[in-house]
PDB file of N, CA and C in Angstrom:
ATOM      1  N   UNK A   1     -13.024  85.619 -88.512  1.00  0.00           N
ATOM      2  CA  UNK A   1     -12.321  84.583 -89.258  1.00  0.00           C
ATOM      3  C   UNK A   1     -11.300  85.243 -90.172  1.00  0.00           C
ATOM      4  N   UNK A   2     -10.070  84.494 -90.334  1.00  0.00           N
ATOM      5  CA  UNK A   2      -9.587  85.266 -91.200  1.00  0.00           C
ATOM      6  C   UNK A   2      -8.609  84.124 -91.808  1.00  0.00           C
ATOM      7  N   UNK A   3      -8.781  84.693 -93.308  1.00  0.00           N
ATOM      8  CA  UNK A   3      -8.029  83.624 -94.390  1.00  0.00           C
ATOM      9  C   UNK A   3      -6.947  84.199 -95.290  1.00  0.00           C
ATOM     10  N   UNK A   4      -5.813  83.401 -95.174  1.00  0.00           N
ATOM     11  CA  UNK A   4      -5.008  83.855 -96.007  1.00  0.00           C
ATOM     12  C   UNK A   4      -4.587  82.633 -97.057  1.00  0.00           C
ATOM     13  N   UNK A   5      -3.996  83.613 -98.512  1.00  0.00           N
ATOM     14  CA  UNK A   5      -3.590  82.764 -99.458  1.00  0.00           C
ATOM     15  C   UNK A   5      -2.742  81.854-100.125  1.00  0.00           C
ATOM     16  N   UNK A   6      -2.401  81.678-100.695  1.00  0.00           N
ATOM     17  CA  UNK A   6      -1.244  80.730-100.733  1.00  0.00           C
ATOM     18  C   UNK A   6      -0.100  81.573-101.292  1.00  0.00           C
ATOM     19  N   UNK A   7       1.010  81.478-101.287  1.00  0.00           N
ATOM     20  CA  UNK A   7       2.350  82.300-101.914  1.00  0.00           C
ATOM     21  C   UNK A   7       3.352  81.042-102.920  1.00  0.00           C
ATOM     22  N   UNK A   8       3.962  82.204-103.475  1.00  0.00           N
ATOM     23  CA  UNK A   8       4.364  81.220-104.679  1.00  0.00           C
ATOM     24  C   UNK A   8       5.472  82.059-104.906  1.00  0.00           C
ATOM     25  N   UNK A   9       6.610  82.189-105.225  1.00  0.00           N
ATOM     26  CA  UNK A   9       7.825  82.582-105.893  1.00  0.00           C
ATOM     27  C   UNK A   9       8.803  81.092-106.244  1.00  0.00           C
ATOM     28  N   UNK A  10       9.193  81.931-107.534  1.00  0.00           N
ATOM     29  CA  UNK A  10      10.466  80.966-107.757  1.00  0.00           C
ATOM     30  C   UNK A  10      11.284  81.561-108.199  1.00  0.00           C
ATOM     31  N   UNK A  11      12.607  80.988-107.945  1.00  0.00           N
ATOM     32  CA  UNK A  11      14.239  81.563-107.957  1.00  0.00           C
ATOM     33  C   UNK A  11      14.879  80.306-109.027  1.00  0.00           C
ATOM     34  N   UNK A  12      15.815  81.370-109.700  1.00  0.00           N
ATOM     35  CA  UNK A  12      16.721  79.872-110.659  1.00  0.00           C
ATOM     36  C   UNK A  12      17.997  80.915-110.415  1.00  0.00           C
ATOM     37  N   UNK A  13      18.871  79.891-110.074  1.00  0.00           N
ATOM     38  CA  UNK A  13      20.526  80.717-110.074  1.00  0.00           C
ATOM     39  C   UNK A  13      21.276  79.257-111.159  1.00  0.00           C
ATOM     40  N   UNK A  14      22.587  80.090-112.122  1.00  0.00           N
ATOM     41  CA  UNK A  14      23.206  78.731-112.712  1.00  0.00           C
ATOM     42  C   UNK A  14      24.993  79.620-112.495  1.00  0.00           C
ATOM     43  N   UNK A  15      25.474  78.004-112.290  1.00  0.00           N
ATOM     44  CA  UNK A  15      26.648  78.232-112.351  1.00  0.00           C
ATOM     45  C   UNK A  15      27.542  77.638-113.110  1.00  0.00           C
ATOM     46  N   UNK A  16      28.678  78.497-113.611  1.00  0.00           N
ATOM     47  CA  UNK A  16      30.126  77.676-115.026  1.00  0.00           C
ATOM     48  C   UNK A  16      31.150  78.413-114.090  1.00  0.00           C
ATOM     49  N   UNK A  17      32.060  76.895-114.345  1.00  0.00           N
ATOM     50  CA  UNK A  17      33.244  76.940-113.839  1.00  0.00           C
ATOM     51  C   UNK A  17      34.272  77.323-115.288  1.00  0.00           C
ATOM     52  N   UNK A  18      35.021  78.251-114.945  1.00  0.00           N
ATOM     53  CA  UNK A  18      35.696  78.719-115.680  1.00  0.00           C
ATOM     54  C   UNK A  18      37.558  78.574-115.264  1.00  0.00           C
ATOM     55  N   UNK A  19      37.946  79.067-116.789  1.00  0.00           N
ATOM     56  CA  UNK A  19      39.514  78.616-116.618  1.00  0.00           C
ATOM     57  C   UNK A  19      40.355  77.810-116.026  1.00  0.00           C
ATOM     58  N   UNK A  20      39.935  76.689-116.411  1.00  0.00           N
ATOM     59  CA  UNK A  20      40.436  75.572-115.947  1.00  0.00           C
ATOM     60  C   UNK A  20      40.280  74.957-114.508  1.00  0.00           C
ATOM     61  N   UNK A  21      39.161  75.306-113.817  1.00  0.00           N
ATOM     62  CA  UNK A  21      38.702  74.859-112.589  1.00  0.00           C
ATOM     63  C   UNK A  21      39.308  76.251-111.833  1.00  0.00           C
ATOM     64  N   UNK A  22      39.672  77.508-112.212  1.00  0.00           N
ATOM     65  CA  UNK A  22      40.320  78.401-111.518  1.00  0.00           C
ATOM     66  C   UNK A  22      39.279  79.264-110.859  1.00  0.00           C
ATOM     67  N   UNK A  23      37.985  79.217-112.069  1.00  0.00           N
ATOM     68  CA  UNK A  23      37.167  80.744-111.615  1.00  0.00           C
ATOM     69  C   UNK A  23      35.795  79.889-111.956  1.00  0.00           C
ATOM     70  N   UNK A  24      35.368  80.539-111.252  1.00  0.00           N
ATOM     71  CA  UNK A  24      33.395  80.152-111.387  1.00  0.00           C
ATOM     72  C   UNK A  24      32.596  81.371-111.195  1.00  0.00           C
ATOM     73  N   UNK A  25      31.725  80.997-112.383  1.00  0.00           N
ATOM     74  CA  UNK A  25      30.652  82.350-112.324  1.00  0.00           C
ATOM     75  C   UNK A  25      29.232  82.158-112.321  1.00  0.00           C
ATOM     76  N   UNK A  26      28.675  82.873-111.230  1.00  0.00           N
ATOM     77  CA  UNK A  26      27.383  82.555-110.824  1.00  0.00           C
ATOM     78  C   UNK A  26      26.601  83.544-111.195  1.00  0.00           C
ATOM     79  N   UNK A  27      25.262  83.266-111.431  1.00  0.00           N
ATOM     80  CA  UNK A  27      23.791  83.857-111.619  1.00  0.00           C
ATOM     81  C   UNK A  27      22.788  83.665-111.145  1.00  0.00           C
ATOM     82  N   UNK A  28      22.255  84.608-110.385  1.00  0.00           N
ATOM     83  CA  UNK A  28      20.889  84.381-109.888  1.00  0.00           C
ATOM     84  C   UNK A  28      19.783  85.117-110.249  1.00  0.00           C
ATOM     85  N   UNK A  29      18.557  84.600-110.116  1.00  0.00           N
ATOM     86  CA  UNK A  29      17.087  85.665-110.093  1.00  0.00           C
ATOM     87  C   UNK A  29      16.407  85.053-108.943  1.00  0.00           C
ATOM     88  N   UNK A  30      16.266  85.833-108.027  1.00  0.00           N
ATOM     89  CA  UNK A  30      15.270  85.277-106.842  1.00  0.00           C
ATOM     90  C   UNK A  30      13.362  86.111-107.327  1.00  0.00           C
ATOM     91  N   UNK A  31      13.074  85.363-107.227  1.00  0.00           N
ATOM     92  CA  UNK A  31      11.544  85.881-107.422  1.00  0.00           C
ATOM     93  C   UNK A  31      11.362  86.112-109.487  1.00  0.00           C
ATOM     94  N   UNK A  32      11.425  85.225-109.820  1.00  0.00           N
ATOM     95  CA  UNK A  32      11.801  85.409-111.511  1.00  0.00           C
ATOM     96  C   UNK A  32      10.120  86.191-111.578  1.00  0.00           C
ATOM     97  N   UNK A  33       9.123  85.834-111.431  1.00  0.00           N
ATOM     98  CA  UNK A  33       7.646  86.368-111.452  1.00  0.00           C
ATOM     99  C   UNK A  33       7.529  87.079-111.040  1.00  0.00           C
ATOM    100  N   UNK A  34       8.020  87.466-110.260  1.00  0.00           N
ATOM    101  CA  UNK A  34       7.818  88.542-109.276  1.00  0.00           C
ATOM    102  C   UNK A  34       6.307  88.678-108.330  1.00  0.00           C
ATOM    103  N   UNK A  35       6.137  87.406-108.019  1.00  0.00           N
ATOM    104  CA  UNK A  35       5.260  87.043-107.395  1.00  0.00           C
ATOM    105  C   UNK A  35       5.027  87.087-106.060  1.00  0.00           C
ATOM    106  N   UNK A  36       6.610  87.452-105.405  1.00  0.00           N
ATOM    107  CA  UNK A  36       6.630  87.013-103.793  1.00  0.00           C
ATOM    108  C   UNK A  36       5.999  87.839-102.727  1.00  0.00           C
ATOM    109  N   UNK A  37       4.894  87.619-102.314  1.00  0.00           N
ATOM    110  CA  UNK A  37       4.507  88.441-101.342  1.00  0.00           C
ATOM    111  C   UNK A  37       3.041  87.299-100.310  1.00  0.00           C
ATOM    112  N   UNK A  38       2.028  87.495-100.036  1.00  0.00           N
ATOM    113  CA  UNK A  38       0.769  87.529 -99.791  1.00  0.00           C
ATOM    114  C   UNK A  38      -0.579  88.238 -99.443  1.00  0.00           C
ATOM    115  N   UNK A  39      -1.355  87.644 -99.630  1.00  0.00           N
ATOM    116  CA  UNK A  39      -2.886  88.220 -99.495  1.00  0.00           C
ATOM    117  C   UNK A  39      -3.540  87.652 -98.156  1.00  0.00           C
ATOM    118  N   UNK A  40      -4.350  88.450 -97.529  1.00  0.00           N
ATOM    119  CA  UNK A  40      -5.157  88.119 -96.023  1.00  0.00           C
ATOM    120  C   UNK A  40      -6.255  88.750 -96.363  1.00  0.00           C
ATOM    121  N   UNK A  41      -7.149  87.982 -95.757  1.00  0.00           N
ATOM    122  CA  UNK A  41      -8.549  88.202 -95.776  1.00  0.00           C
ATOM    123  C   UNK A  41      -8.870  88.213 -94.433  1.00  0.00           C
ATOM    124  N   UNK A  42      -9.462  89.426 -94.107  1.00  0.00           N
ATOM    125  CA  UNK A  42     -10.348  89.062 -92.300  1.00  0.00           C
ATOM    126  C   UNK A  42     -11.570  89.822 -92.005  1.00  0.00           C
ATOM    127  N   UNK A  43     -12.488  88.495 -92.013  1.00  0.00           N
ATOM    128  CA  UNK A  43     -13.954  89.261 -91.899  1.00  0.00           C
ATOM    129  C   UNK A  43     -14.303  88.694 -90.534  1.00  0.00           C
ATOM    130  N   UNK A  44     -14.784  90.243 -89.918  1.00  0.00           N
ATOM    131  CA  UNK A  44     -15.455  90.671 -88.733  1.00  0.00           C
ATOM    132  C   UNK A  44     -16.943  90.443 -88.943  1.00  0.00           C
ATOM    133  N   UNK A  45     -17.641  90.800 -87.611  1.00  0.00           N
ATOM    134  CA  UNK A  45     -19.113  91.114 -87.844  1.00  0.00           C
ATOM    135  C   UNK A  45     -19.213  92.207 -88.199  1.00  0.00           C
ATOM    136  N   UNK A  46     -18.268  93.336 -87.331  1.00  0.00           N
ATOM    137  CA  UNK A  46     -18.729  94.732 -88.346  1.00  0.00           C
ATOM    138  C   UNK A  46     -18.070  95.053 -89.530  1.00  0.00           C
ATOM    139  N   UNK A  47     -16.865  94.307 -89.928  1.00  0.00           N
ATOM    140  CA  UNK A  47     -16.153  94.882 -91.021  1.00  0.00           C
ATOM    141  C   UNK A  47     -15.227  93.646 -91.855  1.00  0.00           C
ATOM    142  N   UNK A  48     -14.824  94.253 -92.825  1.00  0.00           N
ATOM    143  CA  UNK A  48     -14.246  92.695 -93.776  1.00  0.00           C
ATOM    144  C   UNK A  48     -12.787  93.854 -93.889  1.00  0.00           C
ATOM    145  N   UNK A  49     -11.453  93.260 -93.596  1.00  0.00           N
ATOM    146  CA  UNK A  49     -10.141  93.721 -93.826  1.00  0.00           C
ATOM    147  C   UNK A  49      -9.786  93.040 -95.236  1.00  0.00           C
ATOM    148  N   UNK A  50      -9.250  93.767 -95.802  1.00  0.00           N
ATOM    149  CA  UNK A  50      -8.278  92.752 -96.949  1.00  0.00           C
ATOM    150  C   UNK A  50      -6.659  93.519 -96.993  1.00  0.00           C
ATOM    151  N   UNK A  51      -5.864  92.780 -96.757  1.00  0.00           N
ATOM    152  CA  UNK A  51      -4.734  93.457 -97.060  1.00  0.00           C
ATOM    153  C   UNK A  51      -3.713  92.408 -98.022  1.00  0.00           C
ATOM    154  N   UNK A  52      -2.699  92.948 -98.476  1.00  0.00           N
ATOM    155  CA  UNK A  52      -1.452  92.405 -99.929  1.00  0.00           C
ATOM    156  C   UNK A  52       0.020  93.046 -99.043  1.00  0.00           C
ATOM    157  N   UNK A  53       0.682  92.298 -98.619  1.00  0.00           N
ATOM    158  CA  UNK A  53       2.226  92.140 -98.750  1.00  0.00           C
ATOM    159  C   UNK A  53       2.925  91.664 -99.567  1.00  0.00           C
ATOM    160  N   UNK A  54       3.376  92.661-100.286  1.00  0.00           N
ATOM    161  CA  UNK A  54       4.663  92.142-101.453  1.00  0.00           C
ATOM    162  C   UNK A  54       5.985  92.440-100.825  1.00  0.00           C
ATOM    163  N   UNK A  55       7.218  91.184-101.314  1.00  0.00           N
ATOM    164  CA  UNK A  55       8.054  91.384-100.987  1.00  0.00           C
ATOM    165  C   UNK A  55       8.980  92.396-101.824  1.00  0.00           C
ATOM    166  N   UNK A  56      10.324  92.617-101.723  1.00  0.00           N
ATOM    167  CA  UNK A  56      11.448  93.648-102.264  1.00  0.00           C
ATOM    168  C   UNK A  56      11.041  93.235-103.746  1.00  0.00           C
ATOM    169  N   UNK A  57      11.421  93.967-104.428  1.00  0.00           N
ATOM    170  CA  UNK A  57      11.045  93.196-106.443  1.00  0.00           C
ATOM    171  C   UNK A  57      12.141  92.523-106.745  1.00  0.00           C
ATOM    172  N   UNK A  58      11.936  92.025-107.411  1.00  0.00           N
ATOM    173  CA  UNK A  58      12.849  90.704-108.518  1.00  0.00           C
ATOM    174  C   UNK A  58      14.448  91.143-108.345  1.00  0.00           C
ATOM    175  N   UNK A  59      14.899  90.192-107.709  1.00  0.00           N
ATOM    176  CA  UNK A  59      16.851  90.786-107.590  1.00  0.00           C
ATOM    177  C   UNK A  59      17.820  89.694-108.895  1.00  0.00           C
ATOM    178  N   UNK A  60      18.772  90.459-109.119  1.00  0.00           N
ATOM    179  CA  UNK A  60      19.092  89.773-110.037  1.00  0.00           C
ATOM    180  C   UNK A  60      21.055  90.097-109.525  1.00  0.00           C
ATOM    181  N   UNK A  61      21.534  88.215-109.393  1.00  0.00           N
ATOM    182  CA  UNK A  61      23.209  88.673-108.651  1.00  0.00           C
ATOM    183  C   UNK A  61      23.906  87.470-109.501  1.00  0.00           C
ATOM    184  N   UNK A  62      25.054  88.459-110.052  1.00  0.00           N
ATOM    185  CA  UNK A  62      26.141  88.199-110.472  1.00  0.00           C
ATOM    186  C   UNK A  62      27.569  88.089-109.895  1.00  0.00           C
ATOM    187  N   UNK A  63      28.357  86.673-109.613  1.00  0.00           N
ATOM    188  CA  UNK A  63      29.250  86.901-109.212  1.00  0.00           C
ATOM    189  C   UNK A  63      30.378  86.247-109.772  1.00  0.00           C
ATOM    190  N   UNK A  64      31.900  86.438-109.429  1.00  0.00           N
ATOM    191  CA  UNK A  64      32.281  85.952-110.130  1.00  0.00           C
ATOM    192  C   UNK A  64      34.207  85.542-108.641  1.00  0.00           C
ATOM    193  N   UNK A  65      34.102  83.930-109.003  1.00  0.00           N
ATOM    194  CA  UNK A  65      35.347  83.654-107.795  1.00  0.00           C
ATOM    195  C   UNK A  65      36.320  83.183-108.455  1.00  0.00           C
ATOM    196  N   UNK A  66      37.552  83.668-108.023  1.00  0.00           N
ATOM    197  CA  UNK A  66      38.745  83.441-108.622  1.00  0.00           C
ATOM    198  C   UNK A  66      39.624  82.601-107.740  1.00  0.00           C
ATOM    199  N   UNK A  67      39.808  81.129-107.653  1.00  0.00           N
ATOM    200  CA  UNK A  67      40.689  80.492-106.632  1.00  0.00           C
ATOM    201  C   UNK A  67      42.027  80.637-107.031  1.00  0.00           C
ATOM    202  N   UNK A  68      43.094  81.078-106.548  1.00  0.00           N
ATOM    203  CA  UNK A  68      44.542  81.352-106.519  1.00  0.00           C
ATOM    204  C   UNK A  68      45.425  79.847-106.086  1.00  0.00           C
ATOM    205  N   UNK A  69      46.151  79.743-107.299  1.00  0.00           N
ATOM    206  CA  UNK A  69      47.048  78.235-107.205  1.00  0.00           C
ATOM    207  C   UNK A  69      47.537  78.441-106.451  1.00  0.00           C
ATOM    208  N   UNK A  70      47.722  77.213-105.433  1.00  0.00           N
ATOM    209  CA  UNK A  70      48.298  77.090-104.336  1.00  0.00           C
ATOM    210  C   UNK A  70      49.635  76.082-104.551  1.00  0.00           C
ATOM    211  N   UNK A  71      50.019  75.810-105.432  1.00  0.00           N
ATOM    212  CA  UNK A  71      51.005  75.270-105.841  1.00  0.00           C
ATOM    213  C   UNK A  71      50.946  74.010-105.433  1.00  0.00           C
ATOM    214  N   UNK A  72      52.251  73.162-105.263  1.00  0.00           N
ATOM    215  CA  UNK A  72      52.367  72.008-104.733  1.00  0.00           C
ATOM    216  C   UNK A  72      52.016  71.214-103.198  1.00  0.00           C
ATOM    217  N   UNK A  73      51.178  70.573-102.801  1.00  0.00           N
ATOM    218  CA  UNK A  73      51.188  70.593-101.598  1.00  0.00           C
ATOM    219  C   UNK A  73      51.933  69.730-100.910  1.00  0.00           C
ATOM    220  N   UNK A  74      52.878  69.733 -99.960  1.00  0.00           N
ATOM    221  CA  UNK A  74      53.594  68.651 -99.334  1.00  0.00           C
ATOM    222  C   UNK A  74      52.891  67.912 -98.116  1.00  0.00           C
ATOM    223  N   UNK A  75      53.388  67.102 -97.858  1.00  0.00           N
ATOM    224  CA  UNK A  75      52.593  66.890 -96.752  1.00  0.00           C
ATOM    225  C   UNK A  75      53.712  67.116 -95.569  1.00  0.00           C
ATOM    226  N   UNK A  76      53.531  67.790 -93.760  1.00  0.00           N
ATOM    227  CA  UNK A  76      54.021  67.859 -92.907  1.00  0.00           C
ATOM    228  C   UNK A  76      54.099  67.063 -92.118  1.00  0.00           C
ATOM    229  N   UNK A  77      55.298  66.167 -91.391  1.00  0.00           N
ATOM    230  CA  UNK A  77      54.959  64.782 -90.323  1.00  0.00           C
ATOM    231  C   UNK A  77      54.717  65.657 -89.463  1.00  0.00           C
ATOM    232  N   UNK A  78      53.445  64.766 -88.313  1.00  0.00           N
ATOM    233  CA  UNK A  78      52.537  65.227 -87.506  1.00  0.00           C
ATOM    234  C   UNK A  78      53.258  64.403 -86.461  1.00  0.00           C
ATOM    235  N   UNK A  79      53.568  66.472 -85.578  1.00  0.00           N
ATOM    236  CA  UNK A  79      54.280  65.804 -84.367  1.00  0.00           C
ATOM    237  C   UNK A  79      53.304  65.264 -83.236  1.00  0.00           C
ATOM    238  N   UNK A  80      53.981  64.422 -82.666  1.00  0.00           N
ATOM    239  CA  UNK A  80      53.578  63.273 -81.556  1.00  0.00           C
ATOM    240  C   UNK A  80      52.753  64.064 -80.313  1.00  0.00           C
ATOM    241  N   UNK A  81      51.417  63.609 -79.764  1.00  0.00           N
ATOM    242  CA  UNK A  81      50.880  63.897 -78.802  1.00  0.00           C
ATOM    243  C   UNK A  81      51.044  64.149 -77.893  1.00  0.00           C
ATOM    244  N   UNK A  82      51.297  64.046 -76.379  1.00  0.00           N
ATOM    245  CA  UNK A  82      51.292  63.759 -75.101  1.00  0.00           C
ATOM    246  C   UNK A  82      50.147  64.031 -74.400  1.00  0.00           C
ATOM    247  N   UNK A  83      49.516  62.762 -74.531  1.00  0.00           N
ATOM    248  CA  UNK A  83      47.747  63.562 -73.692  1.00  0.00           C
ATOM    249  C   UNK A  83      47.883  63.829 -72.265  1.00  0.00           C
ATOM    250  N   UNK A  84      47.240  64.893 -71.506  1.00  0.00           N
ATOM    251  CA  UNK A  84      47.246  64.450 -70.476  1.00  0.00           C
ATOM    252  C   UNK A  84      48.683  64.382 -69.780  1.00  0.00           C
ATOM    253  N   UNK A  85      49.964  64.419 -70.142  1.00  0.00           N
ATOM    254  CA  UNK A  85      51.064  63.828 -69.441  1.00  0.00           C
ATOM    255  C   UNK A  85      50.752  65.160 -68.054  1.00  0.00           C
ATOM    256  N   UNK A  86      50.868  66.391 -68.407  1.00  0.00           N
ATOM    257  CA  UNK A  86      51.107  67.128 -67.381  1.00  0.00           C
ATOM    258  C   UNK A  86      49.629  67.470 -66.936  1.00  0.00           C
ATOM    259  N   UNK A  87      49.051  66.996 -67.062  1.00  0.00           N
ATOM    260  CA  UNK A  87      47.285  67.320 -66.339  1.00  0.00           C
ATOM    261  C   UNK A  87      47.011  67.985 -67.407  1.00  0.00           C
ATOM    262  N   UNK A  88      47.068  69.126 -68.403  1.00  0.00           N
ATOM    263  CA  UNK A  88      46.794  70.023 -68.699  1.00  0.00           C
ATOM    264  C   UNK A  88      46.054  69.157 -69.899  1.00  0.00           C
ATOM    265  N   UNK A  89      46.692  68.408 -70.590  1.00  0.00           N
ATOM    266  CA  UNK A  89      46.756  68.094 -72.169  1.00  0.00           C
ATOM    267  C   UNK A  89      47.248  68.815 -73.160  1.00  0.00           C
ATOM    268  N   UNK A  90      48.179  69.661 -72.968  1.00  0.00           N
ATOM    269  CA  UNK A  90      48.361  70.849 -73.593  1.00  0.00           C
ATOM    270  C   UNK A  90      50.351  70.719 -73.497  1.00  0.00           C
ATOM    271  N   UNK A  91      50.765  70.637 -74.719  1.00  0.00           N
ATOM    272  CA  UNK A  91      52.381  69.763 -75.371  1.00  0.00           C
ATOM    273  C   UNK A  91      53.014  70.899 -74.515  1.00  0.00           C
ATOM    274  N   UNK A  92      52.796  72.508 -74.962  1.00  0.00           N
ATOM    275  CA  UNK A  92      53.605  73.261 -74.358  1.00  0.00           C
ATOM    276  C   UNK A  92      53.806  73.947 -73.245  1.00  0.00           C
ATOM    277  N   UNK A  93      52.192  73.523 -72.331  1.00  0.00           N
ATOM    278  CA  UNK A  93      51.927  74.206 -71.022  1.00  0.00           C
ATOM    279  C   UNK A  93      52.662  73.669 -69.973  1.00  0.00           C
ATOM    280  N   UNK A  94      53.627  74.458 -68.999  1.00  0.00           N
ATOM    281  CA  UNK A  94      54.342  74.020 -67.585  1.00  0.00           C
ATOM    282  C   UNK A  94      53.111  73.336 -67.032  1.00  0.00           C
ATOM    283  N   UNK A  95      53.140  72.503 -65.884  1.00  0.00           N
ATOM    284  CA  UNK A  95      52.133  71.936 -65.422  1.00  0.00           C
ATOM    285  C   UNK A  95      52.065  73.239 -64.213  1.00  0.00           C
ATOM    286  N   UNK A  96      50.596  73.593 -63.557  1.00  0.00           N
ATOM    287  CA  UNK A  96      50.377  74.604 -62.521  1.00  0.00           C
ATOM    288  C   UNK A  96      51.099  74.186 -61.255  1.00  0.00           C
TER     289      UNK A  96
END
């Protein structure tokens, strides 16, 4: 038979948008307890196993994104389709 335990980690990341909607800066802790791993239990008739897997230790990530103004956007008229005219569906392909 063999029994294993329950696992438990928790992670909190927070994020602020900075300079005027330009830059955002993030924080994380994955495993804040440092709890993340598990325990197994396995008993035989001749023998009882116990073993513990822990995961990597407590990470801690800082980042930081800078979006670049893209200035004004125009809008482009959207040239006209032709589905299908030459078999292909395709505006600039010779037909085969």
């Amino acid at each position: 038979a063999s029994e294993r335990k329950p696992m438990y980690m928790a992670s909190l990341g927070l994020s602020k948008t900075l300079l005027n909607g330009d830059g955002t800066l993030t924080m994380n802790v994955q495993d804040i307890f440092n709890t993340g791993g598990f325990k197994r239990k396995s008993i035989n008739p001749t023998f009882i196993t116990e073993s513990e897997m822990k995961w990597s230790p407590r990470q801690f990530n800082i980042s930081f994104t800078y979006r670049f103004r893209q200035g004004d956007k125009v809008d482009q008229p959207k040239k006209p389709r032709r589905d299908m005219e030459n078999g292909m569906g395709e505006d600039d392909m010779p037909p085969m």
